[in-house]
PDB file of N, CA and C in Angstrom:
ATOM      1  N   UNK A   1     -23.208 119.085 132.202  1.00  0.00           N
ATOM      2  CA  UNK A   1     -23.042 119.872 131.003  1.00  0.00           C
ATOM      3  C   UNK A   1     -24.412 120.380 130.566  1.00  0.00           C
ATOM      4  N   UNK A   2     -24.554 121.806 130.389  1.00  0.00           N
ATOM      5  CA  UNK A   2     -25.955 122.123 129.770  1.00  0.00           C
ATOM      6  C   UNK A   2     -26.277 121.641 128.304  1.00  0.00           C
ATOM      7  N   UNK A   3     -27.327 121.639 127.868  1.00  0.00           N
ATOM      8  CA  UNK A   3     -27.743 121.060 126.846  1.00  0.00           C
ATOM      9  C   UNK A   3     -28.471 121.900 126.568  1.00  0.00           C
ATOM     10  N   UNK A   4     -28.887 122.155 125.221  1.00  0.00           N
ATOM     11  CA  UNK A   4     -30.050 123.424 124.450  1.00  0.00           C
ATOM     12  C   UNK A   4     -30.869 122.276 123.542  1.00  0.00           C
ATOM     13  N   UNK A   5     -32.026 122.727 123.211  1.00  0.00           N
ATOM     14  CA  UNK A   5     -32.893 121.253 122.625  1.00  0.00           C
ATOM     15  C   UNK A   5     -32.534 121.133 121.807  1.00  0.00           C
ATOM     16  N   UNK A   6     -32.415 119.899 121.195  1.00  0.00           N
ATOM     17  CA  UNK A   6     -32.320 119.242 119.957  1.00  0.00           C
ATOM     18  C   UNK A   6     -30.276 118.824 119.696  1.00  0.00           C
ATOM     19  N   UNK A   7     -29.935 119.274 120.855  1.00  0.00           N
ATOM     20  CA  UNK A   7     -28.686 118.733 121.023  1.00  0.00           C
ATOM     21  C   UNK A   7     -28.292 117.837 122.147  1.00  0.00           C
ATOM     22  N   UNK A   8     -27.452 117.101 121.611  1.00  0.00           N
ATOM     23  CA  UNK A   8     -27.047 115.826 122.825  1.00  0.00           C
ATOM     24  C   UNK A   8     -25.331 115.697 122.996  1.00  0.00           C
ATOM     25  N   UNK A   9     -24.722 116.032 124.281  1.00  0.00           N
ATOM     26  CA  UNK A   9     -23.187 116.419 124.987  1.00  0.00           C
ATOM     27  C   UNK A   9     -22.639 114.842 123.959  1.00  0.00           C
ATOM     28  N   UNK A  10     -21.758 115.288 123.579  1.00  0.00           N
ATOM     29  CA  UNK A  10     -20.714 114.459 122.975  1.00  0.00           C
ATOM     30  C   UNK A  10     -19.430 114.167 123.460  1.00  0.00           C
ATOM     31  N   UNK A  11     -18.493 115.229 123.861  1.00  0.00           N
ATOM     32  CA  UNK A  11     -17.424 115.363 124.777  1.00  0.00           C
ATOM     33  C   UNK A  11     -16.747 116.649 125.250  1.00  0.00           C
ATOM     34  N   UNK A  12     -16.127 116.467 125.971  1.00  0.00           N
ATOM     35  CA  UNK A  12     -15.548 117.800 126.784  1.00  0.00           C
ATOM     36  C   UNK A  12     -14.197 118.239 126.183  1.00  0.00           C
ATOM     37  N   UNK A  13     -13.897 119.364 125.547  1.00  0.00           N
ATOM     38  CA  UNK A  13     -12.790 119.970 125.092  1.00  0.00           C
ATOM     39  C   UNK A  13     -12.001 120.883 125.993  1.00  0.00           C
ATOM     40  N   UNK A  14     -10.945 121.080 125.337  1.00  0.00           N
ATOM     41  CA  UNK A  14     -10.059 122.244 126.602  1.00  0.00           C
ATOM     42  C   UNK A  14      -9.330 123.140 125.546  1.00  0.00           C
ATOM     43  N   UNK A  15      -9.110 124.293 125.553  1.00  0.00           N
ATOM     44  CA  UNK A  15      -8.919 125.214 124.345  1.00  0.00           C
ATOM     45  C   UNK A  15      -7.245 125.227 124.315  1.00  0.00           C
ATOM     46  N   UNK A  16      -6.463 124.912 123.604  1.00  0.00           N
ATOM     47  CA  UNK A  16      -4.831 125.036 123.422  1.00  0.00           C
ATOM     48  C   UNK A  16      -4.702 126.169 123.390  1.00  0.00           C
ATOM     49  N   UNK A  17      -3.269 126.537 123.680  1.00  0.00           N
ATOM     50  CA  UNK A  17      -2.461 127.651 123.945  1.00  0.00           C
ATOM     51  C   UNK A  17      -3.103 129.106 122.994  1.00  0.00           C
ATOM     52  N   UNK A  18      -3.716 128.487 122.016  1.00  0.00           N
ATOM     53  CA  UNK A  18      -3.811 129.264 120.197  1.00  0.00           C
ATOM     54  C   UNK A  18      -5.548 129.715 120.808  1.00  0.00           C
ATOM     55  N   UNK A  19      -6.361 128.813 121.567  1.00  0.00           N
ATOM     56  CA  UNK A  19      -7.908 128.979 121.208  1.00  0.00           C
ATOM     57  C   UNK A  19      -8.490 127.758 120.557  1.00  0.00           C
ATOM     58  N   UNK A  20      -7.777 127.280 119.937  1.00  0.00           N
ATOM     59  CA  UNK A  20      -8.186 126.302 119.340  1.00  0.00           C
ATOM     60  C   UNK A  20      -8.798 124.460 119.946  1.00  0.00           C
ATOM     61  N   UNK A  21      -9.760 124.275 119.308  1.00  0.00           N
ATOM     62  CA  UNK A  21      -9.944 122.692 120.041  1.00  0.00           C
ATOM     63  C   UNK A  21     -10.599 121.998 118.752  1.00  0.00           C
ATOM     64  N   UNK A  22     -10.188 120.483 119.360  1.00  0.00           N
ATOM     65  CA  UNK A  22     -10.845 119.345 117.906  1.00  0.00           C
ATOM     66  C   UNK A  22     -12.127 118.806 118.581  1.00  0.00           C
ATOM     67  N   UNK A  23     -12.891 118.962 117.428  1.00  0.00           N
ATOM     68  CA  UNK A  23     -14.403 118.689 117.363  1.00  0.00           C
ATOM     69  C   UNK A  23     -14.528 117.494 116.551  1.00  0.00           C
ATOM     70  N   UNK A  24     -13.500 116.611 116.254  1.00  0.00           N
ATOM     71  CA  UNK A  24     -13.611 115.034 115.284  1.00  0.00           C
ATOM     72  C   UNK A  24     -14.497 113.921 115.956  1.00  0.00           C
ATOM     73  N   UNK A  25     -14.109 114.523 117.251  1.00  0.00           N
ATOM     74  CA  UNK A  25     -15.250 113.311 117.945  1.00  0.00           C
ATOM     75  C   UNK A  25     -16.883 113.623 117.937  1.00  0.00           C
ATOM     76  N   UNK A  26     -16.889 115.002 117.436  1.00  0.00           N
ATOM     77  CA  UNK A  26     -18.242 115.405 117.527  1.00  0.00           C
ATOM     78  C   UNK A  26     -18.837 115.044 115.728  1.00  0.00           C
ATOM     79  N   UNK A  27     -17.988 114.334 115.031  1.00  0.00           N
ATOM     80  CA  UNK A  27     -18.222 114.070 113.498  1.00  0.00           C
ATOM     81  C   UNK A  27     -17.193 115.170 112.656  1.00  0.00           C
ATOM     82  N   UNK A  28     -16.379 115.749 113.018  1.00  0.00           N
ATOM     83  CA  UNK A  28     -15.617 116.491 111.838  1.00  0.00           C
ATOM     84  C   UNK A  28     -14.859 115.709 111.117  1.00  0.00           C
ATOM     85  N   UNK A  29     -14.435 116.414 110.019  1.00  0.00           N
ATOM     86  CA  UNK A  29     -13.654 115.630 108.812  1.00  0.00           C
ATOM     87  C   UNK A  29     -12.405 116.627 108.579  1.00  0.00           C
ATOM     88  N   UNK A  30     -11.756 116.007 108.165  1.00  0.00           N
ATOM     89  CA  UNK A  30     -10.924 117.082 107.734  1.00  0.00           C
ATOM     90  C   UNK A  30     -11.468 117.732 106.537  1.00  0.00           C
ATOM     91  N   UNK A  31     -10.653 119.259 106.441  1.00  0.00           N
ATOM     92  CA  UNK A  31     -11.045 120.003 105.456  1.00  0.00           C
ATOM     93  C   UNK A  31     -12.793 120.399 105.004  1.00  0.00           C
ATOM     94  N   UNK A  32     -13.270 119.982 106.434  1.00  0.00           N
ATOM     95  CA  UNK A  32     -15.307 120.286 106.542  1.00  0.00           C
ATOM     96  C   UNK A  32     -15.073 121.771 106.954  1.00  0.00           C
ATOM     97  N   UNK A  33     -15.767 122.543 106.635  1.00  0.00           N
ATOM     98  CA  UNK A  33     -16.137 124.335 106.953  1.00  0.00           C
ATOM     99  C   UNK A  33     -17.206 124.150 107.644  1.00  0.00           C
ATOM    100  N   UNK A  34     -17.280 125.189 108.363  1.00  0.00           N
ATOM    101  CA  UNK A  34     -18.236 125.881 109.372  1.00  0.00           C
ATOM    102  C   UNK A  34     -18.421 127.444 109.571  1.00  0.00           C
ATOM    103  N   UNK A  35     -19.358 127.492 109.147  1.00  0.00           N
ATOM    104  CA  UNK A  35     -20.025 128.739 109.715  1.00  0.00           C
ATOM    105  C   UNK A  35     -19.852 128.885 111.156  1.00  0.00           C
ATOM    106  N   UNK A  36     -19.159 129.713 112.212  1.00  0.00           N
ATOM    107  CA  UNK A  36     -19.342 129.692 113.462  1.00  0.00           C
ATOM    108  C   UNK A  36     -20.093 130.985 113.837  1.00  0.00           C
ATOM    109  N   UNK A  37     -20.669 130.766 114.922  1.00  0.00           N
ATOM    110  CA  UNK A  37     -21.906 131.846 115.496  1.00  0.00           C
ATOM    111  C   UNK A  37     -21.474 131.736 117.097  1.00  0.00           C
ATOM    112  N   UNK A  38     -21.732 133.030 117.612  1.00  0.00           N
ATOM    113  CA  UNK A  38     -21.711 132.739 118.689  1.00  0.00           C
ATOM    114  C   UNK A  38     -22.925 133.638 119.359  1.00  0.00           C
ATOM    115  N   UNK A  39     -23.772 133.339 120.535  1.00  0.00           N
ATOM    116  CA  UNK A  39     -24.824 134.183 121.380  1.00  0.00           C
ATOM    117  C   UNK A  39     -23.915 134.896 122.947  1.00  0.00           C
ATOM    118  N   UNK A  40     -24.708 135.500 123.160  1.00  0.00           N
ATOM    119  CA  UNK A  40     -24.529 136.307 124.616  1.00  0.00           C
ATOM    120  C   UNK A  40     -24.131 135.376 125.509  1.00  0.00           C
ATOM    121  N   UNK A  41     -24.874 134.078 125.785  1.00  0.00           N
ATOM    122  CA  UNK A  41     -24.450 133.522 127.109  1.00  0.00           C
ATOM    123  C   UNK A  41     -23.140 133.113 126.890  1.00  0.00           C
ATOM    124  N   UNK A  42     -22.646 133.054 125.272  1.00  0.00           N
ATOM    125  CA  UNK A  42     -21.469 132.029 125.109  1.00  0.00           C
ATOM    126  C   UNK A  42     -21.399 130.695 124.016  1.00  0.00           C
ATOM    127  N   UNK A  43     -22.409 130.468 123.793  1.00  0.00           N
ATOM    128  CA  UNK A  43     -22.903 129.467 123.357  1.00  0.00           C
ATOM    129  C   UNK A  43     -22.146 129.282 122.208  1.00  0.00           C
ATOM    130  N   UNK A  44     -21.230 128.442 121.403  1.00  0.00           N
ATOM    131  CA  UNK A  44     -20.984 128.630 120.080  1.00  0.00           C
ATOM    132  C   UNK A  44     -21.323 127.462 118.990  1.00  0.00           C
ATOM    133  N   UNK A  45     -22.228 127.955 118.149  1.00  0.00           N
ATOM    134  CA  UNK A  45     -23.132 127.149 117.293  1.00  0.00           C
ATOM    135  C   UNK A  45     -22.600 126.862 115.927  1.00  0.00           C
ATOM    136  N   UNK A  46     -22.095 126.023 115.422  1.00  0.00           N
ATOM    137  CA  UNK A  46     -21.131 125.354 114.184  1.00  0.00           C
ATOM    138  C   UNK A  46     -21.953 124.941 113.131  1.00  0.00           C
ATOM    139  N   UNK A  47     -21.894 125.871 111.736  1.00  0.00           N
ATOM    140  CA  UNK A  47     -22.700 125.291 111.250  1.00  0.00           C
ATOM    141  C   UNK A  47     -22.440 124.761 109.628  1.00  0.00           C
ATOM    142  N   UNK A  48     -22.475 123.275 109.404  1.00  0.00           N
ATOM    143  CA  UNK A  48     -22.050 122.999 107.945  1.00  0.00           C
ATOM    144  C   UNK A  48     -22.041 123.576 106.912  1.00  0.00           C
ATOM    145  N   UNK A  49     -20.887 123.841 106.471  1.00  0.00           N
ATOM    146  CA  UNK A  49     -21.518 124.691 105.419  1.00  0.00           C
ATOM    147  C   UNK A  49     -20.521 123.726 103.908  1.00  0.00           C
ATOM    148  N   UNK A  50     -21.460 124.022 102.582  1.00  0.00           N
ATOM    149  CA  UNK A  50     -20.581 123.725 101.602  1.00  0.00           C
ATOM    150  C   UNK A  50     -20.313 124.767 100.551  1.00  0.00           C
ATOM    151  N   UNK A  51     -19.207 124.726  99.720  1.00  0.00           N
ATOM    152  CA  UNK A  51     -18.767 125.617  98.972  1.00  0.00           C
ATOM    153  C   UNK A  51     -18.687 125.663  97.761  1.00  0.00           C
ATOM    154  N   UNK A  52     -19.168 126.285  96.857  1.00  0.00           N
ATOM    155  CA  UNK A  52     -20.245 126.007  95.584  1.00  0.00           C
ATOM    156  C   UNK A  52     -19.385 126.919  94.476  1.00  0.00           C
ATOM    157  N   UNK A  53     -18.976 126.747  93.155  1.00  0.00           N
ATOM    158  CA  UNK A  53     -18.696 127.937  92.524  1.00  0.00           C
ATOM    159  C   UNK A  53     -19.466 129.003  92.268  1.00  0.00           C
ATOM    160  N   UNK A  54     -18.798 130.602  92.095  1.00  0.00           N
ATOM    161  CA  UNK A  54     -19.696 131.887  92.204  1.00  0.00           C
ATOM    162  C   UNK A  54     -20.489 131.037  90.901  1.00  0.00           C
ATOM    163  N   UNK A  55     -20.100 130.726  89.730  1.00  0.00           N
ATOM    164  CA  UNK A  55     -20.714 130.931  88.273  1.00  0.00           C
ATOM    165  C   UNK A  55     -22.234 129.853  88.739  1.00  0.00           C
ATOM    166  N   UNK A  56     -22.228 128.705  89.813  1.00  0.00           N
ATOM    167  CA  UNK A  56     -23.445 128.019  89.995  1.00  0.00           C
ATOM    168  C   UNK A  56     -24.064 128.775  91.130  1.00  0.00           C
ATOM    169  N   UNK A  57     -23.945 130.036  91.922  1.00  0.00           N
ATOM    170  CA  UNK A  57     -24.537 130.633  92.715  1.00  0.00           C
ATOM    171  C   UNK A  57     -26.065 131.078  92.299  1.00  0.00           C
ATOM    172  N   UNK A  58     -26.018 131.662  91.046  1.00  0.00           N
ATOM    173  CA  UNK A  58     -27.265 132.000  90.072  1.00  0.00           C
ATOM    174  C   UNK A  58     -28.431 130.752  90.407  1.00  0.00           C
ATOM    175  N   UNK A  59     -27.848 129.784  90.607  1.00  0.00           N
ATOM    176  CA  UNK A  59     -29.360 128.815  90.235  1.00  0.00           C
ATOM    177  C   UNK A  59     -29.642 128.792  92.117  1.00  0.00           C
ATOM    178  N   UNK A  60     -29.179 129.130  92.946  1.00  0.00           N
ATOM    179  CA  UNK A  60     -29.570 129.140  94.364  1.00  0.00           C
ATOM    180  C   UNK A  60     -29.938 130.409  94.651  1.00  0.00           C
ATOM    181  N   UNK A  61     -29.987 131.765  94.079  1.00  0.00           N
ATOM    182  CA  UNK A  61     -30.191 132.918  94.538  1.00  0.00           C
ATOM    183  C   UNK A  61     -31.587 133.053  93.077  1.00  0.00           C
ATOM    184  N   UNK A  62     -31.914 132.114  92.406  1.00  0.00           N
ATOM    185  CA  UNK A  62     -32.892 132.654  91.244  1.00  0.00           C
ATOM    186  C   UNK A  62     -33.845 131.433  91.490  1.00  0.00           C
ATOM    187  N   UNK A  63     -34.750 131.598  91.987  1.00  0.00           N
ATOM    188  CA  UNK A  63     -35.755 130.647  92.083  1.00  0.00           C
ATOM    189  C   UNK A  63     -36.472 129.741  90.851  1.00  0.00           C
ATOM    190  N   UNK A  64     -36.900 130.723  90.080  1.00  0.00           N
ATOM    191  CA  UNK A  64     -37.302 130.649  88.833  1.00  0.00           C
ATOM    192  C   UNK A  64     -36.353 129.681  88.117  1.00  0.00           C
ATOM    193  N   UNK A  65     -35.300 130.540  87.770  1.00  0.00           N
ATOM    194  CA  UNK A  65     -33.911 129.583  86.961  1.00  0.00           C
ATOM    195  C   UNK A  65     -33.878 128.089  87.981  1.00  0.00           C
ATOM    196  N   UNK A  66     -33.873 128.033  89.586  1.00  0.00           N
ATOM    197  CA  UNK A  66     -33.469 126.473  89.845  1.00  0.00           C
ATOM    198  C   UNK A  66     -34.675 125.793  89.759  1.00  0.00           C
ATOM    199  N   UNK A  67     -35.958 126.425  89.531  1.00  0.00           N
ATOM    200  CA  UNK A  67     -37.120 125.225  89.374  1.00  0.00           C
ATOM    201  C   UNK A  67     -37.249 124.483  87.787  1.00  0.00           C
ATOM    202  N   UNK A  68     -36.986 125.481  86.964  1.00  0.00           N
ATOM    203  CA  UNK A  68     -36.461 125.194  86.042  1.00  0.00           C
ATOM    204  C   UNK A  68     -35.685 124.360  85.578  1.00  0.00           C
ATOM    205  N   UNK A  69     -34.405 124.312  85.950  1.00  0.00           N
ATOM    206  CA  UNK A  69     -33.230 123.403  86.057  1.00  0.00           C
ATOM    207  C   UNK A  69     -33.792 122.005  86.473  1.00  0.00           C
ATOM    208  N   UNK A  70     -34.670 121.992  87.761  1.00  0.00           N
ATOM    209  CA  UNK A  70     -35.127 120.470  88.407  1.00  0.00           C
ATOM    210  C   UNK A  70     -35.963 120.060  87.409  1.00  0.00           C
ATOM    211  N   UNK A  71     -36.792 120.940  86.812  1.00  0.00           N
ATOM    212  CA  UNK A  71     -37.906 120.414  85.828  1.00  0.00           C
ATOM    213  C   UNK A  71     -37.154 119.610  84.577  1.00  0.00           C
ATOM    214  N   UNK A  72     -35.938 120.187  84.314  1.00  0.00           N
ATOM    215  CA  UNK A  72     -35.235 119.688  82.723  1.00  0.00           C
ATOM    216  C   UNK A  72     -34.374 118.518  83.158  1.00  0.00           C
ATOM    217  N   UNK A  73     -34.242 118.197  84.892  1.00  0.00           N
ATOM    218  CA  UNK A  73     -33.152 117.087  85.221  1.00  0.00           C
ATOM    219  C   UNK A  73     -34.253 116.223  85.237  1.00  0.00           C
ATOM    220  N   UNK A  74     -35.565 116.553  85.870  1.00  0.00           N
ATOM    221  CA  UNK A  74     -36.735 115.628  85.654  1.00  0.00           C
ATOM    222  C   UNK A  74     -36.968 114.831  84.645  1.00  0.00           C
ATOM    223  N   UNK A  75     -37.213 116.013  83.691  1.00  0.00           N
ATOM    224  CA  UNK A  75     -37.718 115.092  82.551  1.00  0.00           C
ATOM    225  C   UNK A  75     -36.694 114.463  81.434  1.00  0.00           C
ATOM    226  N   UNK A  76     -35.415 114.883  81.860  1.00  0.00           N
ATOM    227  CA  UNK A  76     -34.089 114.539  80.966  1.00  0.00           C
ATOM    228  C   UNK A  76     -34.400 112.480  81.795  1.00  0.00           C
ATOM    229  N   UNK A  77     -34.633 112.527  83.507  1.00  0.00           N
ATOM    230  CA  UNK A  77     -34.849 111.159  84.147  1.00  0.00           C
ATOM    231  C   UNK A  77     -36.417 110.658  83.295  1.00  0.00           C
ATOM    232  N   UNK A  78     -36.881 111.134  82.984  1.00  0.00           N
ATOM    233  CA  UNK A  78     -38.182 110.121  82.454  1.00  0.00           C
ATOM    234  C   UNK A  78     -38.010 110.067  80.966  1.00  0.00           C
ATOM    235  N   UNK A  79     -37.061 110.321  80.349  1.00  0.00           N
ATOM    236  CA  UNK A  79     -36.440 109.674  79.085  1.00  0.00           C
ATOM    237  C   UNK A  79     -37.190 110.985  77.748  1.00  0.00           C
ATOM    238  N   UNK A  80     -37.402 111.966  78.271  1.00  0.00           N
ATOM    239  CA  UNK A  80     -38.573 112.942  77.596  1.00  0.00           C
ATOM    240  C   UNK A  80     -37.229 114.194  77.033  1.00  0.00           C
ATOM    241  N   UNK A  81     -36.133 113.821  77.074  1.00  0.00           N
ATOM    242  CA  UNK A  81     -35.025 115.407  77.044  1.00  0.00           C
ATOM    243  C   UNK A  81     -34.867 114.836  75.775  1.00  0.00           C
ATOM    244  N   UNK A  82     -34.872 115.765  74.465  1.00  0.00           N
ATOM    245  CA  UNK A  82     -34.341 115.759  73.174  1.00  0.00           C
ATOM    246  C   UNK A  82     -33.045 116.539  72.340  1.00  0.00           C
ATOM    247  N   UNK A  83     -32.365 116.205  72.009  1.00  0.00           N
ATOM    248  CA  UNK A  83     -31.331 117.114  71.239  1.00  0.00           C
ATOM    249  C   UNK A  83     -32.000 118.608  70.344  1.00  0.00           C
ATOM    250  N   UNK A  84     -31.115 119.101  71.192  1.00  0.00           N
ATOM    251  CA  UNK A  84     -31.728 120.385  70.214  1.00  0.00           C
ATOM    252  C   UNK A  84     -30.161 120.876  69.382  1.00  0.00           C
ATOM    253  N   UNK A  85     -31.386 121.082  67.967  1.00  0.00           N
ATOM    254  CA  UNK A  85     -30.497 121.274  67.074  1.00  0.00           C
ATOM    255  C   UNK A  85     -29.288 122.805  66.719  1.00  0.00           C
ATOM    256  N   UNK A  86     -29.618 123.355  67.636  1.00  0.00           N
ATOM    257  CA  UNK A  86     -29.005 125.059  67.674  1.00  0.00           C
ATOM    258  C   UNK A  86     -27.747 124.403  68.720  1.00  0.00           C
ATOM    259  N   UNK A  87     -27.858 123.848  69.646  1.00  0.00           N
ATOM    260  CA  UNK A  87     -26.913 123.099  70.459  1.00  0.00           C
ATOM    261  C   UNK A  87     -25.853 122.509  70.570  1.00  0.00           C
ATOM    262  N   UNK A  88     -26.314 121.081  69.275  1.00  0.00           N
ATOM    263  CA  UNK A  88     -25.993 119.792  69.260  1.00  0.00           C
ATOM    264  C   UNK A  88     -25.025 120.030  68.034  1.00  0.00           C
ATOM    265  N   UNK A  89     -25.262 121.039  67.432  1.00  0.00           N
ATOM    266  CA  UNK A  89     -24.803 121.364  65.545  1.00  0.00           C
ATOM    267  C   UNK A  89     -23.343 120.986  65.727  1.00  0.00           C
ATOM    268  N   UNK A  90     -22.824 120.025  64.590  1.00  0.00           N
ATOM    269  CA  UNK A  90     -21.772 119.742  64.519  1.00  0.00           C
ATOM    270  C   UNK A  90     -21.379 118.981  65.875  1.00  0.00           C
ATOM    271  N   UNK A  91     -21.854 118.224  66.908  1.00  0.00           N
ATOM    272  CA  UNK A  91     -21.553 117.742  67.765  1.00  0.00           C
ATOM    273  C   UNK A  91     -21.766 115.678  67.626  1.00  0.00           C
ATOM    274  N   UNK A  92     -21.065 115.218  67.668  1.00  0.00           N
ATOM    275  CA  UNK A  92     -21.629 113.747  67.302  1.00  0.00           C
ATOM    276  C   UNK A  92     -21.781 112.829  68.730  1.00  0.00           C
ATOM    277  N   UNK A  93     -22.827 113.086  68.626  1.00  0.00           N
ATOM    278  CA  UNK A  93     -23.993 112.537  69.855  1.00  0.00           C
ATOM    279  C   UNK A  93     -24.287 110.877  69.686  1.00  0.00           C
ATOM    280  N   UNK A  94     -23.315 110.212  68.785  1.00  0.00           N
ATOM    281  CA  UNK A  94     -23.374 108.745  68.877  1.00  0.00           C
ATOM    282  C   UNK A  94     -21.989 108.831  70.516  1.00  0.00           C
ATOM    283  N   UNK A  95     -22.848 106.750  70.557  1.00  0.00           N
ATOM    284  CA  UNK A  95     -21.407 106.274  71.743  1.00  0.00           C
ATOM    285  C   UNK A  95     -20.239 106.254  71.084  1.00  0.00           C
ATOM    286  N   UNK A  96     -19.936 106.143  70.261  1.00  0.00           N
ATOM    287  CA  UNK A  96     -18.464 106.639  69.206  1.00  0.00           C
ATOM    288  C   UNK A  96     -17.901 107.292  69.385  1.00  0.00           C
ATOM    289  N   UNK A  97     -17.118 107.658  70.138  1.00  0.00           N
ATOM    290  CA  UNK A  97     -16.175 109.211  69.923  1.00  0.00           C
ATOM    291  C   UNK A  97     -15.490 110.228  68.628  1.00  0.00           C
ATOM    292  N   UNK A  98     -15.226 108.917  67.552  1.00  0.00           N
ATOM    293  CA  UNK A  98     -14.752 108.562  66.414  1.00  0.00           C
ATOM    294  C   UNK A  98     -15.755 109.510  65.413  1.00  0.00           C
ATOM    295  N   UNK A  99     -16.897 109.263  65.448  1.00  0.00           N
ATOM    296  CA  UNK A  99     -17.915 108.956  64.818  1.00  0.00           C
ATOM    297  C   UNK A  99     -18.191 108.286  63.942  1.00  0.00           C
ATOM    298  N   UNK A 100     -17.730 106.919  63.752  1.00  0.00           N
ATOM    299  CA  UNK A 100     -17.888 106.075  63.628  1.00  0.00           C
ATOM    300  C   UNK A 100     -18.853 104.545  64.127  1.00  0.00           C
ATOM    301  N   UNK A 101     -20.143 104.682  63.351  1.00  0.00           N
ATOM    302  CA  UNK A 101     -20.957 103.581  64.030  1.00  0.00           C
ATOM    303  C   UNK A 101     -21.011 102.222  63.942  1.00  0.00           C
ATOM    304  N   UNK A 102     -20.116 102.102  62.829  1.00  0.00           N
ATOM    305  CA  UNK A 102     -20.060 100.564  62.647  1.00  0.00           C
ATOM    306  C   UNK A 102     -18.969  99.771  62.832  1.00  0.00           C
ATOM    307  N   UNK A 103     -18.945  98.121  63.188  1.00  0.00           N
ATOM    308  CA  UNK A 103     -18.164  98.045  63.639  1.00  0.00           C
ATOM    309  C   UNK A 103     -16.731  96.866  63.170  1.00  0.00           C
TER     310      UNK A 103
END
């Protein structure tokens, strides 16, 4: 079986009546997507892909906006993120749902 670098033969398929063949032994899951590609000699190259909503596409196509975003998940993790009051207004930000703090 030829091999191209950085890949290693897993097993031998045979195409059903349709075209179709299972790649589970090569790690598929059900319901996993792939990008498929194919080159001149034949070659066909599978490639993971995941599927994101359009409305979160903005922070992967805007550089600016996703460094941003990492900077505020950053510092929201080092305990530094504060309520802002244009935001939060009328929102009750106790563990209470109630709002009720006592007990």
């Amino acid at each position: 079986m030829t091999t191209l670098e950085g890949f290693q033969p897993v097993t031998d398929v045979v195409a059903d009546n349709r075209g179709r063949v299972t790649i589970s032994k090569a790690g598929a899951h059900s319901e996993d997507r792939y990008a498929v590609s194919k080159n001149a000699e034949g070659f066909i190259l599978l490639t993971p892909l995941a599927t994101i909503p359009r409305h979160e596409l903005l922070v992967w196509e805007n550089a600016e906006l996703r460094a941003s975003l990492f900077r505020g998940l950053a510092e929201a993790a080092e305990g530094k993120a504060a309520p802002l009051d244009w935001v939060t207004a009328g929102v009750n930000l106790t563990d209470d749902p109630e709002g009720d703090d006592t007990e």
